[in-house]
N, C-alpha and C. Protein backbone atom coordinates (compact mmCIF):
# COMPACT_ATOMS: atom_id res chain seq x y z
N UNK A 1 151.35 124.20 11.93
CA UNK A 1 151.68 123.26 10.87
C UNK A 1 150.43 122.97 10.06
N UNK A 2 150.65 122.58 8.75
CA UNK A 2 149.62 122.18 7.83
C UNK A 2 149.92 120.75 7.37
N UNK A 3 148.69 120.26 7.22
CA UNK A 3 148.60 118.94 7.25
C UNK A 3 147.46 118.81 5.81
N UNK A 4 147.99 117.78 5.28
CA UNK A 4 147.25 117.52 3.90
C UNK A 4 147.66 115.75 3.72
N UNK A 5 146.39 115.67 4.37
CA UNK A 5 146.32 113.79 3.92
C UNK A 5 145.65 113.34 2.26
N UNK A 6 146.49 112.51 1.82
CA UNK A 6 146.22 111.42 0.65
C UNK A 6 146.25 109.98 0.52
N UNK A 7 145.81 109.87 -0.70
CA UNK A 7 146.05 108.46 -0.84
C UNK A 7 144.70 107.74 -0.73
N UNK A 8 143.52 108.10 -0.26
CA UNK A 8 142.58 107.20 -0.33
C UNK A 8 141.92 106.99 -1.58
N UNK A 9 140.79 105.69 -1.76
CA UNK A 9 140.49 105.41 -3.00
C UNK A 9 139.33 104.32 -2.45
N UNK A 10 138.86 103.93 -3.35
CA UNK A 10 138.07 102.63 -3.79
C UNK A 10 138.63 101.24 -3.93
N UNK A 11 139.06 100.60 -2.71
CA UNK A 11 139.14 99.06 -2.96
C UNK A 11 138.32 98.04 -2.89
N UNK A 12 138.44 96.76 -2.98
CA UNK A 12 137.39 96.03 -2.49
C UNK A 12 138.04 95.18 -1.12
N UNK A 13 137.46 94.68 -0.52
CA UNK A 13 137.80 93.64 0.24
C UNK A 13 138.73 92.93 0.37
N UNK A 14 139.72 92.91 1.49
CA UNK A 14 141.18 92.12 1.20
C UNK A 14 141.95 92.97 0.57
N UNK A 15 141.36 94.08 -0.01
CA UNK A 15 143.15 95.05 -0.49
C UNK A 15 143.99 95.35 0.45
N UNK A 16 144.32 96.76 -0.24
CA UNK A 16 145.62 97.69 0.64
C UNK A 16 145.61 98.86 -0.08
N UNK A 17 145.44 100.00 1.22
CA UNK A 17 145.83 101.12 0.53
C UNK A 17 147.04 101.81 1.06
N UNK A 18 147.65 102.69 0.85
CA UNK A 18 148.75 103.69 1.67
C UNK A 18 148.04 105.02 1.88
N UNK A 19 147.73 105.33 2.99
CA UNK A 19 147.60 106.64 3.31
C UNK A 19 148.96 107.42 3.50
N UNK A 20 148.67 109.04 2.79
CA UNK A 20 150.29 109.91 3.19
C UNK A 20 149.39 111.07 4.14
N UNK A 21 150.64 111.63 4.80
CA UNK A 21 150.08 112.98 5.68
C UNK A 21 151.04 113.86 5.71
N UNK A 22 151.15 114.52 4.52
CA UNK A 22 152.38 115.63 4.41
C UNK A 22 152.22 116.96 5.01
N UNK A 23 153.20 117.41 5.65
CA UNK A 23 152.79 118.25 6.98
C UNK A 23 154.00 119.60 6.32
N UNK A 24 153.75 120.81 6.93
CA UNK A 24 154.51 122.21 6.34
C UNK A 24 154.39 122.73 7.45
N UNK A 25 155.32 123.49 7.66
CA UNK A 25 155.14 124.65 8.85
C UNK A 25 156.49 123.94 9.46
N UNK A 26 155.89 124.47 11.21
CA UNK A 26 156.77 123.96 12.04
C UNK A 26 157.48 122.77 12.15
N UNK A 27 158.60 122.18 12.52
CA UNK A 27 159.28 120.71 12.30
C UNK A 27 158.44 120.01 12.69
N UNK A 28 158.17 118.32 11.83
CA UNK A 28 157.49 117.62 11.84
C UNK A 28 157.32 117.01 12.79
N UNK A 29 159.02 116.98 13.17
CA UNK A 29 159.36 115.87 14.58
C UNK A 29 159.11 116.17 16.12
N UNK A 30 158.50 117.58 15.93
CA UNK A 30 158.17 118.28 17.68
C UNK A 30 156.57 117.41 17.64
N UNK A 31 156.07 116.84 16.99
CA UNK A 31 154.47 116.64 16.90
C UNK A 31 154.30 114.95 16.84
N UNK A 32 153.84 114.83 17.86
CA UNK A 32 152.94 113.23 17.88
C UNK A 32 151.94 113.00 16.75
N UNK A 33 151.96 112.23 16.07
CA UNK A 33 150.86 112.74 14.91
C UNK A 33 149.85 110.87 14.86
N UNK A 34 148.67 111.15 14.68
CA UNK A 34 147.66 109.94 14.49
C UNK A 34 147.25 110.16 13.54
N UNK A 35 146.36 108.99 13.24
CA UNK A 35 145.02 108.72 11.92
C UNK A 35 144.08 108.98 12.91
N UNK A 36 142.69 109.39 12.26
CA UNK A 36 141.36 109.13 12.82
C UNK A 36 140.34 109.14 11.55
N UNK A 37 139.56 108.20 12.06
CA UNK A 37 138.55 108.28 10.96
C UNK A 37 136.59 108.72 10.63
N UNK A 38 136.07 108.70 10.27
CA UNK A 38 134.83 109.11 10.69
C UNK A 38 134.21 108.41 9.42
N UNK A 39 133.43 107.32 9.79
CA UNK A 39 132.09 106.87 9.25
C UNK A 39 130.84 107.62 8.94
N UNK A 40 130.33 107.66 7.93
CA UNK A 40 128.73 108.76 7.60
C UNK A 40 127.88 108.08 8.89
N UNK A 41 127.18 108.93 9.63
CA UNK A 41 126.87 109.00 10.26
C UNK A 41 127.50 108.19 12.11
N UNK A 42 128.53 108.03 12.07
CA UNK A 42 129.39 107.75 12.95
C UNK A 42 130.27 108.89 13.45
N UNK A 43 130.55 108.33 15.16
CA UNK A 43 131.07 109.45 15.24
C UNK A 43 132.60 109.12 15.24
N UNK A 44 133.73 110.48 15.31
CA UNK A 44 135.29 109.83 14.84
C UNK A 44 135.65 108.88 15.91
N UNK A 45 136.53 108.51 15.05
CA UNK A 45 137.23 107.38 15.98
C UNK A 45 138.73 106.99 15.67
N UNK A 46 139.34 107.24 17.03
CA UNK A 46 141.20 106.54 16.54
C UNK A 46 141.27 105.66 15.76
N UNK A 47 142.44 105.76 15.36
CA UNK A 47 142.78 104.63 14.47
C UNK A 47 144.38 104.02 14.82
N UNK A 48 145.14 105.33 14.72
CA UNK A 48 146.52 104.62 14.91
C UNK A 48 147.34 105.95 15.61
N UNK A 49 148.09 105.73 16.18
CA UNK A 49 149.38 107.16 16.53
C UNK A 49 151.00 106.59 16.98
N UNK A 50 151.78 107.74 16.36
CA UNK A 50 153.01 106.97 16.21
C UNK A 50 153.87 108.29 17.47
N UNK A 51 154.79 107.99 18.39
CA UNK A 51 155.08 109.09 18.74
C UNK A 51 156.24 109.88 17.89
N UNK A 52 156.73 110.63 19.05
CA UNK A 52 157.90 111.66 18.48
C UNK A 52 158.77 110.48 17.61
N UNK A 53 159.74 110.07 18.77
CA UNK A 53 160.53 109.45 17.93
C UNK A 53 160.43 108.19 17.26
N UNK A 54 159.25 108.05 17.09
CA UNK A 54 158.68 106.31 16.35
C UNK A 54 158.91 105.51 17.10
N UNK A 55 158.89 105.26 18.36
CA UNK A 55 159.45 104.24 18.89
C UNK A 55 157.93 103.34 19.53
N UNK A 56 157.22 104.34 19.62
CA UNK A 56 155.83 104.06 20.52
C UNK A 56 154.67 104.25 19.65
N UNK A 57 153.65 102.87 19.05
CA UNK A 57 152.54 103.48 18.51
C UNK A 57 152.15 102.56 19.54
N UNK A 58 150.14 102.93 19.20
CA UNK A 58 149.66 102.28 19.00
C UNK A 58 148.34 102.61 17.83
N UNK A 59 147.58 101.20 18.58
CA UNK A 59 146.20 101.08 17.44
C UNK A 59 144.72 101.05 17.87
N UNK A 60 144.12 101.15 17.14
CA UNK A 60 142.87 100.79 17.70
C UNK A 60 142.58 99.28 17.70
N UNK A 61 141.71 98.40 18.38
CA UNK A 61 141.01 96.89 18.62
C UNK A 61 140.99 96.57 17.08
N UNK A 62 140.23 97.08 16.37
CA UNK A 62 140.15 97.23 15.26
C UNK A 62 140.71 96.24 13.86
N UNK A 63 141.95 97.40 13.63
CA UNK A 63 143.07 97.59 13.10
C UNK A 63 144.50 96.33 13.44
N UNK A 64 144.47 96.39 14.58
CA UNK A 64 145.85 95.48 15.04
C UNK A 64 146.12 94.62 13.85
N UNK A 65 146.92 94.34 13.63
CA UNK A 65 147.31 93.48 12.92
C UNK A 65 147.30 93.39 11.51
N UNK A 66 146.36 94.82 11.17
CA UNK A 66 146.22 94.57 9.88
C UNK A 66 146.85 96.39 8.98
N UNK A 67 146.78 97.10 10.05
CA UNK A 67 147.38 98.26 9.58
C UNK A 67 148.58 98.95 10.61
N UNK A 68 149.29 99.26 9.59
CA UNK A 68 150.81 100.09 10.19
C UNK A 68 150.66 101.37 10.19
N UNK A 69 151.31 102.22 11.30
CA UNK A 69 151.63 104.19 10.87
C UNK A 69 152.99 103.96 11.06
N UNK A 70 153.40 104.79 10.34
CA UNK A 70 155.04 105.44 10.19
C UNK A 70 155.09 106.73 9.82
N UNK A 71 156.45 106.76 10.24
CA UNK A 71 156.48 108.38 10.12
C UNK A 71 158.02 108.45 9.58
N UNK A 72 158.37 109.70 9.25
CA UNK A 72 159.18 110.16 8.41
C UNK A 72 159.47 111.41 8.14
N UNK A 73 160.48 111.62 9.28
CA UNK A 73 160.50 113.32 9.58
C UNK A 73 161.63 113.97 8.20
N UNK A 74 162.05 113.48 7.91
CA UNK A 74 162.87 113.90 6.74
C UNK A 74 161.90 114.01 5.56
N UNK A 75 160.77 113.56 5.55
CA UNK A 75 159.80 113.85 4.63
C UNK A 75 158.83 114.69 5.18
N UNK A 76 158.81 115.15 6.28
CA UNK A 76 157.97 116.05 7.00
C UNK A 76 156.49 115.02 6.72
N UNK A 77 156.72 113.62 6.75
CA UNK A 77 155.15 112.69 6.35
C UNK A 77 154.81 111.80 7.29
N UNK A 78 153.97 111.61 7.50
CA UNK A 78 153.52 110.38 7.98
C UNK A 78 152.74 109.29 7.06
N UNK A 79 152.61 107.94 7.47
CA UNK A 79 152.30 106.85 6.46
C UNK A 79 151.33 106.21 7.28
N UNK A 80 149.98 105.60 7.04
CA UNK A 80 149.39 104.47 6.80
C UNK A 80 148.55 103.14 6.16
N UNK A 81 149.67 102.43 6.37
CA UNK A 81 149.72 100.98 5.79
C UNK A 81 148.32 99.98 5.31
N UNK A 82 147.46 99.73 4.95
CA UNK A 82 146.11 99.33 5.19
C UNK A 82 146.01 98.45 4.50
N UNK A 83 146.46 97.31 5.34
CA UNK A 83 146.48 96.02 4.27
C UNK A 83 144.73 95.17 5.28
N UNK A 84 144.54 94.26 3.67
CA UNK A 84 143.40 93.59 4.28
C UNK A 84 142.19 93.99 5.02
N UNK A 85 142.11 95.17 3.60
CA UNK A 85 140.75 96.15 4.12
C UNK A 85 139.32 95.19 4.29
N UNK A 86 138.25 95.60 5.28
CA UNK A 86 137.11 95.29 5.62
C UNK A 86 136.33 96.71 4.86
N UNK A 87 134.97 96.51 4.88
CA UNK A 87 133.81 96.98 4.32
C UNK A 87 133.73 98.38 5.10
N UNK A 88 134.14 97.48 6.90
CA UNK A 88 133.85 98.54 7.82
C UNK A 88 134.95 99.58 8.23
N UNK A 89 135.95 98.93 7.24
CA UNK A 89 137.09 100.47 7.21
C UNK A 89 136.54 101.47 6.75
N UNK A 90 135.78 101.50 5.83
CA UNK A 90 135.01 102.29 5.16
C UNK A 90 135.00 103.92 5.68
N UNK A 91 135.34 104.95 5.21
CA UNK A 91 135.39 106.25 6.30
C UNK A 91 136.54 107.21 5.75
N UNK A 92 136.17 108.51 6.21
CA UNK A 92 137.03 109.60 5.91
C UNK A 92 138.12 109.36 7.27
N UNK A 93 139.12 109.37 6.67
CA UNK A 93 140.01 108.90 7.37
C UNK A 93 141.02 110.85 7.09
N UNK A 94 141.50 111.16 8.78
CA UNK A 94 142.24 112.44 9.41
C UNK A 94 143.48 112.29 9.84
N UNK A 95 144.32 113.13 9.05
CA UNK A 95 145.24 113.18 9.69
C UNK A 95 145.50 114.47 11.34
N UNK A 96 146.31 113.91 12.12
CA UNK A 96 146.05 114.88 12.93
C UNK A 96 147.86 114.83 14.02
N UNK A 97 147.88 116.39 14.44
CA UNK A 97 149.12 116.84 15.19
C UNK A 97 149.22 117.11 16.33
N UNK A 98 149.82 116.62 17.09
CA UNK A 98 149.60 117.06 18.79
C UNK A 98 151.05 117.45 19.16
N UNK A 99 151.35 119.06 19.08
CA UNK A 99 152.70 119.57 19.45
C UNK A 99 153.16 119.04 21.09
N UNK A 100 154.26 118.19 20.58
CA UNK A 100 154.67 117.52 21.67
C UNK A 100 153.84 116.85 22.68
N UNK A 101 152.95 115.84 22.21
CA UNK A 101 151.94 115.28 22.90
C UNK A 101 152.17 114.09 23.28
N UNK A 102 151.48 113.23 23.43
CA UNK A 102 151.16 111.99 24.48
C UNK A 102 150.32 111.40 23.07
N UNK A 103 151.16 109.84 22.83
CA UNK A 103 150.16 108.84 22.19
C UNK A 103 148.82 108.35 22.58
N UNK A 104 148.80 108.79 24.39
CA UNK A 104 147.54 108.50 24.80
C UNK A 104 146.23 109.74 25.04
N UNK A 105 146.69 110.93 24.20
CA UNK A 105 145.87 111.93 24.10
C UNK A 105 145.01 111.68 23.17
N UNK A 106 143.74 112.10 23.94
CA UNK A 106 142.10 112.36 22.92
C UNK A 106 142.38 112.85 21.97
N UNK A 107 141.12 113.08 21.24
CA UNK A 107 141.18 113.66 20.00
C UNK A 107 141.48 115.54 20.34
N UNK A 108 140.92 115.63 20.75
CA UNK A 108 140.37 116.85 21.17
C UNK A 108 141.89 117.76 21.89
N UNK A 109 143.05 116.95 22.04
CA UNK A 109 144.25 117.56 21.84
C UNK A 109 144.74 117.78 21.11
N UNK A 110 144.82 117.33 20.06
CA UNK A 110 145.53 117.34 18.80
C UNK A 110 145.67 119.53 18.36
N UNK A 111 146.28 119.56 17.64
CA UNK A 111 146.31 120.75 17.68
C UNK A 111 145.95 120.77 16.22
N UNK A 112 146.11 120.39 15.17
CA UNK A 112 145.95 120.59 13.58
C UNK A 112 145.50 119.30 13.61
N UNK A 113 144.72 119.48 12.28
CA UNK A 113 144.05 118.55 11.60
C UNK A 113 143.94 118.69 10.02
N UNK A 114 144.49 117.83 9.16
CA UNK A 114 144.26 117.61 7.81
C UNK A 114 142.70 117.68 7.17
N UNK A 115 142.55 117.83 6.39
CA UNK A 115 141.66 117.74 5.62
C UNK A 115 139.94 116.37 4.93
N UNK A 116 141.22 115.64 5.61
CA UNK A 116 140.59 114.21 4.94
C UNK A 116 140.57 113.33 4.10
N UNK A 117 140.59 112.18 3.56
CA UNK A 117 140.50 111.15 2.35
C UNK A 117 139.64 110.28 2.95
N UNK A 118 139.27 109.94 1.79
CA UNK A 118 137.87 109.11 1.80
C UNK A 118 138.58 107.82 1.25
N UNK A 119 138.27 106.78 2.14
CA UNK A 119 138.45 105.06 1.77
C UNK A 119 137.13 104.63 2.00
N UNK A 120 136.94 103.89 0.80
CA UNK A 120 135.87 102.93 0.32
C UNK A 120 136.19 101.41 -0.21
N UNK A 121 135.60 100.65 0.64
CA UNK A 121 135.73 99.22 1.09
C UNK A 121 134.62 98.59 0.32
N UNK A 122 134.45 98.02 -0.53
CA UNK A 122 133.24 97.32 -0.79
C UNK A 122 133.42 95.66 -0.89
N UNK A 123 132.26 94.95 -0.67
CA UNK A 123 132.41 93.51 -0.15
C UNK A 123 132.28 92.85 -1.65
């Protein structure tokens, strides 16, 4: 499967952005799919994962409360929500696929990985 994340941009503090993760290939819905993100000079880090049938995410410490993933197999997409951005959201933010995986799998399972978008947080 191919994976092509959008949607990032330049907000300031207290926005919201929507991340998309439009996926091709194999059916969307065999694949556990997460966010991850990576800070310049940081190393990646979870963010959110939704399972097969949406029933099970979670988030990072982070995030709780302030950002959603969804998914949307009839759009072959996934969504995240990013309300009440911080400075330290700041980061290339990944989409990523784990054929028939576990919400509690590393990074390093995932089988595909998107490309990237860049969110910028400024105070």
């Amino acid at each position: 499967v191919q994976l092509q994340a959008f949607g990032g941009g330049s907000v300031q503090a207290g926005g919201f952005l929507r991340l998309s993760c439009a996926a091709s290939g194999r059916s969307f819905s065999t694949y556990v799919v997460g966010w991850f993100r990576q800070a310049p000079g940081q190393e990646r880090e979870f963010v959110a994962v939704i399972s097969l049938s949406g029933a099970r995410v979670e988030y990072a410490d982070s995030v709780k409360g302030r950002f959603t993933i969804s998914r949307d197999d009839a759009k072959n997409t996934m969504y995240l929500q990013m309300n009440s951005l911080k400075p330290e959201d700041t980061a290339t933010y990944y989409c990523a696929a784990d054929y028939y995986g576990s919400v509690y799998a590393p990074a390093n399972d995932y089988d595909y990985w998107g490309q990237g978008t860049l969110v910028t947080v400024s105070s």
